[in-house]
N, C-alpha and C. Protein backbone atom coordinates (compact mmCIF):
# COMPACT_ATOMS: atom_id res chain seq x y z
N UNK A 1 -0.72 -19.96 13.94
CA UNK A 1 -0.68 -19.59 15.32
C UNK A 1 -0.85 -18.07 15.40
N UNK A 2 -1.77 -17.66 16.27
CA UNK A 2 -1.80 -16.18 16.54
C UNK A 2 -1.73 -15.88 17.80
N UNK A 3 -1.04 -14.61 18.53
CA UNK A 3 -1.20 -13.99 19.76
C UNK A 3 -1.41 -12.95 19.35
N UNK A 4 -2.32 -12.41 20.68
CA UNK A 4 -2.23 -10.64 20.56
C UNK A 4 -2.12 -10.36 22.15
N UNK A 5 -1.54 -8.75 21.76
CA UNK A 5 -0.65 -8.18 22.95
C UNK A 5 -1.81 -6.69 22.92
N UNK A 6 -2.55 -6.86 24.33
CA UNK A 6 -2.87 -5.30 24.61
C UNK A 6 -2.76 -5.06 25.59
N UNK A 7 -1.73 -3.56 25.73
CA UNK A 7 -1.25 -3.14 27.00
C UNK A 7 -1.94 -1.30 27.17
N UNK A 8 -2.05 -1.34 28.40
CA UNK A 8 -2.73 0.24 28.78
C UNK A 8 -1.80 0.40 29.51
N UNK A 9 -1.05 1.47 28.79
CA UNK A 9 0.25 1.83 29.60
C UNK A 9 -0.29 2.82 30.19
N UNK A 10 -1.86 3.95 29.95
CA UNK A 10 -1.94 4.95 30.66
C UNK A 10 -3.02 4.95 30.53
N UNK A 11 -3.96 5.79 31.21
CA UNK A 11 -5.56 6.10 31.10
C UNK A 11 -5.22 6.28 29.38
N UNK A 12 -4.61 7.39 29.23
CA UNK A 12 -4.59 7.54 27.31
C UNK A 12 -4.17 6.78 26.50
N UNK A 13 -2.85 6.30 26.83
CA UNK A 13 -2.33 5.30 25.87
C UNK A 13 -2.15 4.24 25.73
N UNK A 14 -2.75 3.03 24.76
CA UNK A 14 -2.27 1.72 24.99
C UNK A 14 -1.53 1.42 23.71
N UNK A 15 -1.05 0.20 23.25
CA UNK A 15 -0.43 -0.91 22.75
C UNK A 15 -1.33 -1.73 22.34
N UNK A 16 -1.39 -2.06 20.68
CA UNK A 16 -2.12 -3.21 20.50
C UNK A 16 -0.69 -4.03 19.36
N UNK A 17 -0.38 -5.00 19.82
CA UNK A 17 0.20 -6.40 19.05
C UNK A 17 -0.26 -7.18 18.31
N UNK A 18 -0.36 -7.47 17.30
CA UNK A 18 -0.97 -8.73 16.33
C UNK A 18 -0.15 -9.54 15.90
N UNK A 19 0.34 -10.98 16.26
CA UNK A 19 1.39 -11.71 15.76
C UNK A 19 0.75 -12.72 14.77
N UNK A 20 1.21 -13.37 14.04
CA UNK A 20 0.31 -14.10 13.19
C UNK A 20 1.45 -15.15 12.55
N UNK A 21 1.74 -16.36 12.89
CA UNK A 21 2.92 -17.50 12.10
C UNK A 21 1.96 -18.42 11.54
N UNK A 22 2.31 -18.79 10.45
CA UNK A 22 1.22 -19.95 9.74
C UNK A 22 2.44 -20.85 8.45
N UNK A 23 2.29 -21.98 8.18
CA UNK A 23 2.65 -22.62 7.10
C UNK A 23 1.65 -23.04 6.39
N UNK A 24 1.58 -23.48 5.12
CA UNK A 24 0.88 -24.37 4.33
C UNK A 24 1.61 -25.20 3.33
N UNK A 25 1.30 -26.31 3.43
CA UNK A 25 2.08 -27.36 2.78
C UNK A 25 0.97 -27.91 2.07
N UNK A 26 1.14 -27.93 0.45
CA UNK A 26 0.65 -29.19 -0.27
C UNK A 26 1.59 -30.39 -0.65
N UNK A 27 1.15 -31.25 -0.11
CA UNK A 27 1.50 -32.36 -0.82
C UNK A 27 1.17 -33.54 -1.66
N UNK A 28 1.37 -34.15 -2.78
CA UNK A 28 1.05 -35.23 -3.22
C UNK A 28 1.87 -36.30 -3.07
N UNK A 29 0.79 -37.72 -2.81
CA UNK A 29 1.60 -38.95 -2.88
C UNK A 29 2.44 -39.37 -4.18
N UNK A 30 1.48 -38.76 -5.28
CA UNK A 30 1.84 -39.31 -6.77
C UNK A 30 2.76 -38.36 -7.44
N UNK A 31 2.82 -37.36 -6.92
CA UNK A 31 3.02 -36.06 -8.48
C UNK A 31 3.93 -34.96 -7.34
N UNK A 32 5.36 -36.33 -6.36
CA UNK A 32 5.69 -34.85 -5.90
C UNK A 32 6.59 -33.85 -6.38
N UNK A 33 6.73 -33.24 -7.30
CA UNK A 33 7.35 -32.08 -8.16
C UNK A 33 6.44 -30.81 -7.83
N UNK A 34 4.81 -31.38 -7.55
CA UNK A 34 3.94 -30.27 -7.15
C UNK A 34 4.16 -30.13 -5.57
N UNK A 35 4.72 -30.34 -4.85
CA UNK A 35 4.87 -30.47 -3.22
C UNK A 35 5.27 -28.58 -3.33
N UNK A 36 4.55 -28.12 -2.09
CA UNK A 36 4.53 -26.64 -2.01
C UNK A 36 4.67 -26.42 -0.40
N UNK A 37 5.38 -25.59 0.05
CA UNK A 37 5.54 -24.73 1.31
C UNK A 37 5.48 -23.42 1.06
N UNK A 38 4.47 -22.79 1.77
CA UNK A 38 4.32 -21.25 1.75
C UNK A 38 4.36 -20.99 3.60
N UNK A 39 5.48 -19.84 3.99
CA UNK A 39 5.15 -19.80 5.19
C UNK A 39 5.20 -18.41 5.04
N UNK A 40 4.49 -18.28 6.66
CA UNK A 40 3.95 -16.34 6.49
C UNK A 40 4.12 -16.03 7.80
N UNK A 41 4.89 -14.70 8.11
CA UNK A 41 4.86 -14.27 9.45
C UNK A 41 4.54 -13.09 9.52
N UNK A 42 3.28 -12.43 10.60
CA UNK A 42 2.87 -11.32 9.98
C UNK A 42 3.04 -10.37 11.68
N UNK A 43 3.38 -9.31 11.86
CA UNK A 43 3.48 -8.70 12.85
C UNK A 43 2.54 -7.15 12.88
N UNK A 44 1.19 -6.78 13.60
CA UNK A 44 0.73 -5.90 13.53
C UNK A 44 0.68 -5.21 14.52
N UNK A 45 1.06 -3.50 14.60
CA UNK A 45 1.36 -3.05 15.71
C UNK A 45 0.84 -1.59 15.52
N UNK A 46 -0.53 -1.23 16.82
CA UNK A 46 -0.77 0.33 17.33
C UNK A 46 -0.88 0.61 18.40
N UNK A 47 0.14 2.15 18.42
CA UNK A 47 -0.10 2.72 19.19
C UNK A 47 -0.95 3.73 19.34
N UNK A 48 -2.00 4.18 20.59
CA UNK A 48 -2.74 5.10 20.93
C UNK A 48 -2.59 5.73 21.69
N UNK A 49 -3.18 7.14 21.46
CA UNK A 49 -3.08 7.79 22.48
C UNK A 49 -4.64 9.19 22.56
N UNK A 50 -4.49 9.41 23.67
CA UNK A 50 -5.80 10.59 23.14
C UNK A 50 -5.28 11.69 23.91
N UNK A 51 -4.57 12.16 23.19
CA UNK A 51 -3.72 13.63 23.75
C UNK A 51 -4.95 14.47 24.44
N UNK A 52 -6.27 14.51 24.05
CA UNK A 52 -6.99 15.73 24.54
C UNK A 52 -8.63 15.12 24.48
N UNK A 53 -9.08 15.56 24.92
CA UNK A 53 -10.93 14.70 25.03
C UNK A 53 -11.16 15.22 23.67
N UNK A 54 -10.73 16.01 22.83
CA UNK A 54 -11.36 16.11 21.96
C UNK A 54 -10.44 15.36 20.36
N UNK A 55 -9.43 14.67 20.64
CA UNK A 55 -8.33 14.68 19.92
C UNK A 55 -7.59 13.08 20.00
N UNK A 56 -6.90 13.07 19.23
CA UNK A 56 -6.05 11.52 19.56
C UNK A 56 -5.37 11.51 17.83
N UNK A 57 -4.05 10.33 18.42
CA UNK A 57 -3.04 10.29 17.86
C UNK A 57 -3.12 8.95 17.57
N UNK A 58 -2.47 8.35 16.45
CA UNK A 58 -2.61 6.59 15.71
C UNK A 58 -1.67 6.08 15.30
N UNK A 59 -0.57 5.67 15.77
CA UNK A 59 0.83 5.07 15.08
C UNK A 59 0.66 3.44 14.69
N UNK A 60 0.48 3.22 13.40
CA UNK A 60 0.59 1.76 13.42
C UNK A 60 1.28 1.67 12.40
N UNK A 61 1.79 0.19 12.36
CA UNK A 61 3.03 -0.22 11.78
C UNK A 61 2.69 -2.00 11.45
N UNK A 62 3.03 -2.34 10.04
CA UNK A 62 2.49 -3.62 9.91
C UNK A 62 3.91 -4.28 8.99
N UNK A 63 3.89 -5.44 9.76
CA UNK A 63 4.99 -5.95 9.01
C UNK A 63 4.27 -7.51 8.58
N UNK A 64 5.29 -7.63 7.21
CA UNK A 64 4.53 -8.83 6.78
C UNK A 64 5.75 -9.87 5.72
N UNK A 65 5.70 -10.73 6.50
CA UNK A 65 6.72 -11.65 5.30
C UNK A 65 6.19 -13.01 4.67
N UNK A 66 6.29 -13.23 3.87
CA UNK A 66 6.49 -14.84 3.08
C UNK A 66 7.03 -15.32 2.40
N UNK A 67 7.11 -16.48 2.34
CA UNK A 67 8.67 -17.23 1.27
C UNK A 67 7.65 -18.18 1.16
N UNK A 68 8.03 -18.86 -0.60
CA UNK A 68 7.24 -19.69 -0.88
C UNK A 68 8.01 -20.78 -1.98
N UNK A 69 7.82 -21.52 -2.21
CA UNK A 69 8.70 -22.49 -3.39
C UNK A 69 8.52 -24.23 -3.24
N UNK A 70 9.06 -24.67 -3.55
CA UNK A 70 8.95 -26.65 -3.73
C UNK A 70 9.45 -27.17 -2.37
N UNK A 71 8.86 -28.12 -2.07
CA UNK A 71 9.00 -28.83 -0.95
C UNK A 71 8.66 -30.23 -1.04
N UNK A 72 10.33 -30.62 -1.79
CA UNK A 72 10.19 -32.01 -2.58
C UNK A 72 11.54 -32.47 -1.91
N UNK A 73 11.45 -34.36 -2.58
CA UNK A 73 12.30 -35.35 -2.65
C UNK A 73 13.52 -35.08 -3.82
N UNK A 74 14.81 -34.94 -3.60
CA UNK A 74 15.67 -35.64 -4.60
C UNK A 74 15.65 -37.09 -5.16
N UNK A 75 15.75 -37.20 -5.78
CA UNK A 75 15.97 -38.51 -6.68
C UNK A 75 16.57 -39.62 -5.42
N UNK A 76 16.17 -40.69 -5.13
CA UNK A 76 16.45 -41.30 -4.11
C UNK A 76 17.21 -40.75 -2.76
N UNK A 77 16.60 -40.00 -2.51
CA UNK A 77 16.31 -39.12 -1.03
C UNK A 77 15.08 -40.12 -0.34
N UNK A 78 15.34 -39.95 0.68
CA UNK A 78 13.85 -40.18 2.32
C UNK A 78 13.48 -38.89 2.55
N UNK A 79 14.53 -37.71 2.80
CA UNK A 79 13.70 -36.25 3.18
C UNK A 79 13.49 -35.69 2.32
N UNK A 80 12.43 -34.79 2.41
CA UNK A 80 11.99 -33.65 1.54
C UNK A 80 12.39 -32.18 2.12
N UNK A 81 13.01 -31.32 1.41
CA UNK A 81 14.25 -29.91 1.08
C UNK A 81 13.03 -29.16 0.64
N UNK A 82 13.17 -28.12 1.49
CA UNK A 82 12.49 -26.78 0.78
C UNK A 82 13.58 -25.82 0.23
N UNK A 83 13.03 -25.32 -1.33
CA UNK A 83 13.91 -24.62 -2.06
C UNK A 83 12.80 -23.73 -2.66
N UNK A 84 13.69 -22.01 -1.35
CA UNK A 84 12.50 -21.15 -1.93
C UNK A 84 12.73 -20.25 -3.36
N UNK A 85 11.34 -20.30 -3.97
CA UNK A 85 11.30 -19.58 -5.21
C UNK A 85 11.25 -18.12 -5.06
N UNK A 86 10.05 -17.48 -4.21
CA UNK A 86 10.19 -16.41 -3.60
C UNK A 86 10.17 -15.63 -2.14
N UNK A 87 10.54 -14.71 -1.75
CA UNK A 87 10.83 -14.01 -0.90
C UNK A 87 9.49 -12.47 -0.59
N UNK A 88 8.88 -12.70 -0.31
CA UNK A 88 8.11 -11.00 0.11
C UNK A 88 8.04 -10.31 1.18
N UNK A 89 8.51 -9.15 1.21
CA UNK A 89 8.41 -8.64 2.50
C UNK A 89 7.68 -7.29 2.21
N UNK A 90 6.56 -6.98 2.87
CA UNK A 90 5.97 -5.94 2.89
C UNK A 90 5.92 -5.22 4.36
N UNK A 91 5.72 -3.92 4.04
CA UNK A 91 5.64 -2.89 5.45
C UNK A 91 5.04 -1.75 5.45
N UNK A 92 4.17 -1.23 6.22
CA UNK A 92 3.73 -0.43 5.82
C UNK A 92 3.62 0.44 7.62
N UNK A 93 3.78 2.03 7.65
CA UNK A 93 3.82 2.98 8.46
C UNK A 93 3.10 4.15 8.16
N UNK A 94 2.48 4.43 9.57
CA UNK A 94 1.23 5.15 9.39
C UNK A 94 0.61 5.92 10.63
N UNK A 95 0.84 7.14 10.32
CA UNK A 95 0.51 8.18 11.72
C UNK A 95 -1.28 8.43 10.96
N UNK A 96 -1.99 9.12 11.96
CA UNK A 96 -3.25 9.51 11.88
C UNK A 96 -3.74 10.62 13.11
N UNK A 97 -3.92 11.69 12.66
CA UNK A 97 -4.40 13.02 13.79
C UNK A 97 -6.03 13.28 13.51
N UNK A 98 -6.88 12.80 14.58
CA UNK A 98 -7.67 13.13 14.49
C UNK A 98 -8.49 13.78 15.56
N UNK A 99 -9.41 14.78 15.38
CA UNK A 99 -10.35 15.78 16.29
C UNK A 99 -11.63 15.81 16.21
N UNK A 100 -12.60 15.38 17.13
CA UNK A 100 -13.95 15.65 17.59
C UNK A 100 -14.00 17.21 18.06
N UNK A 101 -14.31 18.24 16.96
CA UNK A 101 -14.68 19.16 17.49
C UNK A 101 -16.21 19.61 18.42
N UNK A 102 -16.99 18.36 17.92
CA UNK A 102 -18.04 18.76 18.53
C UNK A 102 -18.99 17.06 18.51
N UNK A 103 -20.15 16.80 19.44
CA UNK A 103 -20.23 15.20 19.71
C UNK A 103 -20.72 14.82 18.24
N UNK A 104 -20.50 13.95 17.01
CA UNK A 104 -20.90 13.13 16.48
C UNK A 104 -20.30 14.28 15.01
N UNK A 105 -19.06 14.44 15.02
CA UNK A 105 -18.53 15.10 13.86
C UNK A 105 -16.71 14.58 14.53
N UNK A 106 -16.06 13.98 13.34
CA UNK A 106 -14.78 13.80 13.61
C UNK A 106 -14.16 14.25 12.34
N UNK A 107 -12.94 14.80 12.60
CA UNK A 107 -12.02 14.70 11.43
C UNK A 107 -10.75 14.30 11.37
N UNK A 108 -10.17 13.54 10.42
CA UNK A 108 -8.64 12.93 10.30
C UNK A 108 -8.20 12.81 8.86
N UNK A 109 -6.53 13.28 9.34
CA UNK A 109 -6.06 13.12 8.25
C UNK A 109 -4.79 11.99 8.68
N UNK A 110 -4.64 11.06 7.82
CA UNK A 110 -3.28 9.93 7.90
C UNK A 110 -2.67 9.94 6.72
N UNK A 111 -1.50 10.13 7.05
CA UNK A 111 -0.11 9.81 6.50
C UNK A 111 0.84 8.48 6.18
N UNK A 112 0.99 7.53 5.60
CA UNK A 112 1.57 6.64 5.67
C UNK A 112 2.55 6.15 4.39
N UNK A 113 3.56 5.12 4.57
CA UNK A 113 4.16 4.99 3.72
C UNK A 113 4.23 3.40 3.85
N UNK A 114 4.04 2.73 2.29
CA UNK A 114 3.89 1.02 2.05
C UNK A 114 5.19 0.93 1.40
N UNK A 115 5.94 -0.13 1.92
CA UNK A 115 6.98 -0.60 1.26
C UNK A 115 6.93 -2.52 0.70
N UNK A 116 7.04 -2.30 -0.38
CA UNK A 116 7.25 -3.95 -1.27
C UNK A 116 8.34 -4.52 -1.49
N UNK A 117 9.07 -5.73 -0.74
CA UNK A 117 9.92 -5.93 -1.90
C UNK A 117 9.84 -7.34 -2.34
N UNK A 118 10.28 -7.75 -3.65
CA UNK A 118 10.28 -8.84 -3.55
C UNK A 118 11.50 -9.60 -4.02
N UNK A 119 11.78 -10.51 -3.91
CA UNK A 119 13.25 -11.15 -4.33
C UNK A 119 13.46 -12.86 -4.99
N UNK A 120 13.79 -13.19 -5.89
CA UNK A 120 14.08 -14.35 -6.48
C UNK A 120 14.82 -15.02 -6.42
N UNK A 121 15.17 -16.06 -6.16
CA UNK A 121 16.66 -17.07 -6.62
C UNK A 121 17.06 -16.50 -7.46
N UNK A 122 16.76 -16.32 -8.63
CA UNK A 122 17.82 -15.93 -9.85
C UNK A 122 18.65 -14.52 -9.92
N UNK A 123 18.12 -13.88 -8.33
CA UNK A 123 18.35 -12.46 -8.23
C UNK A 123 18.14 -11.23 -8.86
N UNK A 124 16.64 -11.45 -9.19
CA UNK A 124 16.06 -10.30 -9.48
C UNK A 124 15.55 -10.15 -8.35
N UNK A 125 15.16 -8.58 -8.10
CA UNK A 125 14.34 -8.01 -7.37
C UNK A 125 13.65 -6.95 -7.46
N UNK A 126 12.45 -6.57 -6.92
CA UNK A 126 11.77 -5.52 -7.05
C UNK A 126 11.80 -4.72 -5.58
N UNK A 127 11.29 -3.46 -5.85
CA UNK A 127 11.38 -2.48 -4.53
C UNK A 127 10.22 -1.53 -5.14
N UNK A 128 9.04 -1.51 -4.19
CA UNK A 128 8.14 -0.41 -4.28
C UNK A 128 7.71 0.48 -3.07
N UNK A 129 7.63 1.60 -3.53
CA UNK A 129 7.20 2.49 -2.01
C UNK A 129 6.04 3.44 -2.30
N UNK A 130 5.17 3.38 -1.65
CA UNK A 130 3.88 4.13 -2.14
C UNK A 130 3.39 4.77 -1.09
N UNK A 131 3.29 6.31 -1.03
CA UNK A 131 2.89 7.40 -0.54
C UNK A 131 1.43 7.26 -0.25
N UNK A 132 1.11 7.86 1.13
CA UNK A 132 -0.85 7.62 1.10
C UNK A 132 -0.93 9.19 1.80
N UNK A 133 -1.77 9.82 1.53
CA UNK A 133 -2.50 11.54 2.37
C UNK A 133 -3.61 10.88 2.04
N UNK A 134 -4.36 10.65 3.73
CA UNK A 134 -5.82 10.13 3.82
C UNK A 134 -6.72 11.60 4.31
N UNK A 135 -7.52 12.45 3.72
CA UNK A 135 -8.19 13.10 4.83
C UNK A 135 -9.85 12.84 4.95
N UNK A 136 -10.70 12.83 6.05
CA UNK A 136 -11.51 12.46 6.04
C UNK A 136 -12.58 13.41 7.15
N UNK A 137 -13.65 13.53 6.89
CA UNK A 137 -14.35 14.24 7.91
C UNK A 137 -15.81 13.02 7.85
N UNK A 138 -16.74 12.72 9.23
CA UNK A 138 -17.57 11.75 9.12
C UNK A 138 -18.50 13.03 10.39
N UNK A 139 -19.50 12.52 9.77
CA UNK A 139 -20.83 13.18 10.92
C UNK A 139 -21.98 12.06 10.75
N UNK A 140 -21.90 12.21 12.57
CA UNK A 140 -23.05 10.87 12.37
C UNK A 140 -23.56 11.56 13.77
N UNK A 141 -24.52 12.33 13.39
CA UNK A 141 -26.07 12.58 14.56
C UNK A 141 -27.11 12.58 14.11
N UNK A 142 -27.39 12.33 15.58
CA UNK A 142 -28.91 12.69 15.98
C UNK A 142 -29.40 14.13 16.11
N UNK A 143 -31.09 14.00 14.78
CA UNK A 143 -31.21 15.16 14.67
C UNK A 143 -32.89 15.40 15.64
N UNK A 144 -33.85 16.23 15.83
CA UNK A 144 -34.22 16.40 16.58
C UNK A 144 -35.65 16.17 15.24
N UNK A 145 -36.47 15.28 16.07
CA UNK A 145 -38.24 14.70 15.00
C UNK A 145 -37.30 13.16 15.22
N UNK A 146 -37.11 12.68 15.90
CA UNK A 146 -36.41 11.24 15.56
C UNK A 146 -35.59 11.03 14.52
N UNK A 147 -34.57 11.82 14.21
CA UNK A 147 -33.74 12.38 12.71
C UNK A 147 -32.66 11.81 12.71
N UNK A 148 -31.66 10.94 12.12
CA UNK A 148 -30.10 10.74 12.34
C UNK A 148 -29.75 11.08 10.64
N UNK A 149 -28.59 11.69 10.56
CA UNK A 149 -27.26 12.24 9.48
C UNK A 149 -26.20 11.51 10.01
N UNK A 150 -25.98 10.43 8.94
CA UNK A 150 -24.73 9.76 8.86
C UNK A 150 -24.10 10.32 7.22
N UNK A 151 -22.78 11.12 7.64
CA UNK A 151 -22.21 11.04 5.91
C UNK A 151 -21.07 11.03 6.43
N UNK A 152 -19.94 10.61 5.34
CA UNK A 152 -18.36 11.12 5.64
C UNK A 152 -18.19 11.36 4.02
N UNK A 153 -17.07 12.26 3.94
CA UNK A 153 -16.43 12.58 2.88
C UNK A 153 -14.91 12.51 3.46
N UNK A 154 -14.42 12.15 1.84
CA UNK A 154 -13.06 11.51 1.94
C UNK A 154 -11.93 12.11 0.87
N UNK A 155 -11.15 11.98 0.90
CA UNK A 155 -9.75 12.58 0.22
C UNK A 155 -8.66 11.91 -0.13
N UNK A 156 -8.21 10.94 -1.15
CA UNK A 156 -7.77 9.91 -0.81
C UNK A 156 -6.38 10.12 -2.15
N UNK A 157 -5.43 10.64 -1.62
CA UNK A 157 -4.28 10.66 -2.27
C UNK A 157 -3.26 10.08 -2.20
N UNK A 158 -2.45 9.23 -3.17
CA UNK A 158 -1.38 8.20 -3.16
C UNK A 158 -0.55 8.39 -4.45
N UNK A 159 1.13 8.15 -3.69
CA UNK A 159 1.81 8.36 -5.10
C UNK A 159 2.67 7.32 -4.84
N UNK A 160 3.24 6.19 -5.91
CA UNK A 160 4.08 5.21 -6.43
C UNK A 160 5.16 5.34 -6.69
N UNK A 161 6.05 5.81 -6.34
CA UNK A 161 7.52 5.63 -6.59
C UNK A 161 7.96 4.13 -7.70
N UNK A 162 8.19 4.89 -8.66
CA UNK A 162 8.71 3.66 -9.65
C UNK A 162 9.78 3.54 -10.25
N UNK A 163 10.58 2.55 -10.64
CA UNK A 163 12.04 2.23 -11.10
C UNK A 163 12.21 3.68 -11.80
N UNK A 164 13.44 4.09 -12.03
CA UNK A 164 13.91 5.23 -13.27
C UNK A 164 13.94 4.43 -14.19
N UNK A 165 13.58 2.59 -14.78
CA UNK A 165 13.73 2.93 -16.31
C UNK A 165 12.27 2.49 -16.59
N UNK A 166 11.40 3.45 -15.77
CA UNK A 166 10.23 3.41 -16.05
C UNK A 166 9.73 4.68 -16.15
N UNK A 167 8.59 5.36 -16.86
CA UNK A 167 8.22 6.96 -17.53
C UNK A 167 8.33 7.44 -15.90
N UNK A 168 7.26 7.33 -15.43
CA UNK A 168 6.96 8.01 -14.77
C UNK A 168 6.15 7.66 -13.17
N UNK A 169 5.89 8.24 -12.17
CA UNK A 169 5.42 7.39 -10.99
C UNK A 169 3.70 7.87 -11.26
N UNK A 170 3.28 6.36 -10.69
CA UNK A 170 1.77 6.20 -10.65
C UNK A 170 1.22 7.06 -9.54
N UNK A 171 -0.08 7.90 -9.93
CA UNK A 171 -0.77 9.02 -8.96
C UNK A 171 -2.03 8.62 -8.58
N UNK A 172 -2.68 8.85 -7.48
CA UNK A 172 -3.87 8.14 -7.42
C UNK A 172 -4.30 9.71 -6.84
N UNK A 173 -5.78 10.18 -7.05
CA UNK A 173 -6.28 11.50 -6.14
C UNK A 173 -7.91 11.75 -6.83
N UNK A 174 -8.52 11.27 -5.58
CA UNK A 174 -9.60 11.44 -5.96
C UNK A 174 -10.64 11.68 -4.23
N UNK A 175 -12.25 11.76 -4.35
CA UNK A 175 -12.65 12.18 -3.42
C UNK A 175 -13.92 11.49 -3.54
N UNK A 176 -14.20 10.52 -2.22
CA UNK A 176 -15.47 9.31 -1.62
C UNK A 176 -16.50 10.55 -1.29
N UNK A 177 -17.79 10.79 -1.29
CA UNK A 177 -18.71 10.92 -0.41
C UNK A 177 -19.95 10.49 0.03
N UNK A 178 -20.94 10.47 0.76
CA UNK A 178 -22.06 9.96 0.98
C UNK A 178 -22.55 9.91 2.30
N UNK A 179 -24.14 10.18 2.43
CA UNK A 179 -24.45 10.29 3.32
C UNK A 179 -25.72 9.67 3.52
N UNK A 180 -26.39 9.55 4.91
CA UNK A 180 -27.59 8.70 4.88
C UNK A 180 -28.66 9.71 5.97
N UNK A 181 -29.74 10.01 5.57
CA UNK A 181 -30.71 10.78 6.46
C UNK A 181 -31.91 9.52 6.32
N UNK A 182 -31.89 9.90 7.94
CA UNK A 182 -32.88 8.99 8.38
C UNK A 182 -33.81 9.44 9.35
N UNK A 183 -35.35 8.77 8.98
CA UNK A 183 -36.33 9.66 9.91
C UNK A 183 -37.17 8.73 9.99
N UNK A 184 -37.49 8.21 11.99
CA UNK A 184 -38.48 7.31 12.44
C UNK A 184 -39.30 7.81 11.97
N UNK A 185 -40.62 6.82 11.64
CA UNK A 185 -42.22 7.18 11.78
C UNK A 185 -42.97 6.38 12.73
């Protein structure tokens, strides 16, 4: 099942909602020990705004859960018991400032933070949180002979927060570019 929610609270700012509920069930007539329930509820949410004609602001926020495990008979039972194996909940938060200084050149940089966790019956669990610095600049005009310049270059830094009885946290930092010139004949 999905809904979505979009609201224009102002000439500048709206609301976008993404709801998302789903199950999946396998079952067999013959072999039920394999009987499976996975359910998922997923909630996606931005806010906008365009502080200035040349400018605008990006708050989104994504939430995401599932539990998954057997969805079987006891030994002379009629109903079938779901008994979950695991638990996931992910989340992730995320601002973005970006500026059109001039028509067909933008630049942005986003900030966000992903959170993992996951959890077991037997009570283990995990917890991850991972850092993102997005920056990006894109130019896409029209040049004058029937001419268009499409390129963006990118900046794409992320850091992993990992257990202490582990060395050290995972770094990601590196830089996308490319561009496309194009000319009618």
């Amino acid at each position: 099942m999905d809904a979505l929610l979009n609201v224009k609270v102002s000439k500048t700012l709206s609301v976008v909602q993404n709801y998302q509920i789903n199950a999946n069930y396998l079952i067999y007539d013959y072999d039920e020990p394999r009987n499976t329930l996975t359910r998922i509820r997923r909630i996606d949410t931005t806010l906008s705004d365009s502080m200035f004609s040349f400018g605008f602001i990006r708050l989104t926020h994504n939430f995401f859960f599932q539990d998954r495990g057997s969805y079987t008979r006891d030994a002379g039972q009629d109903a079938r018991t779901y008994s979950v194996a695991q638990q996931l909940y992910q989340q992730n938060v995320g601002v973005t400032l970006g500026v059109r200084p001039v028509p067909g050149i933008s630049l942005s940089a986003t900030q966000s933070l992903a959170n993992t966790r996951n959890y077991f019956p037997s009570g283990s669990s995990t917890n991850r949180n991972r850092w993102n610095l997005n920056l990006s600049g894109v130019v896409d005009r029209d040049l004058p002979g029937d001419m268009t310049l499409h390129g963006s270059v990118q900046h794409i830094g992320e850091y992993t927060e990992r257990p202490s009885y582990l060395p050290s946290a995972e770094m990601v930092d590196y830089w996308l570019a490319g561009a496309t010139f194009t000319k009618s004949f």
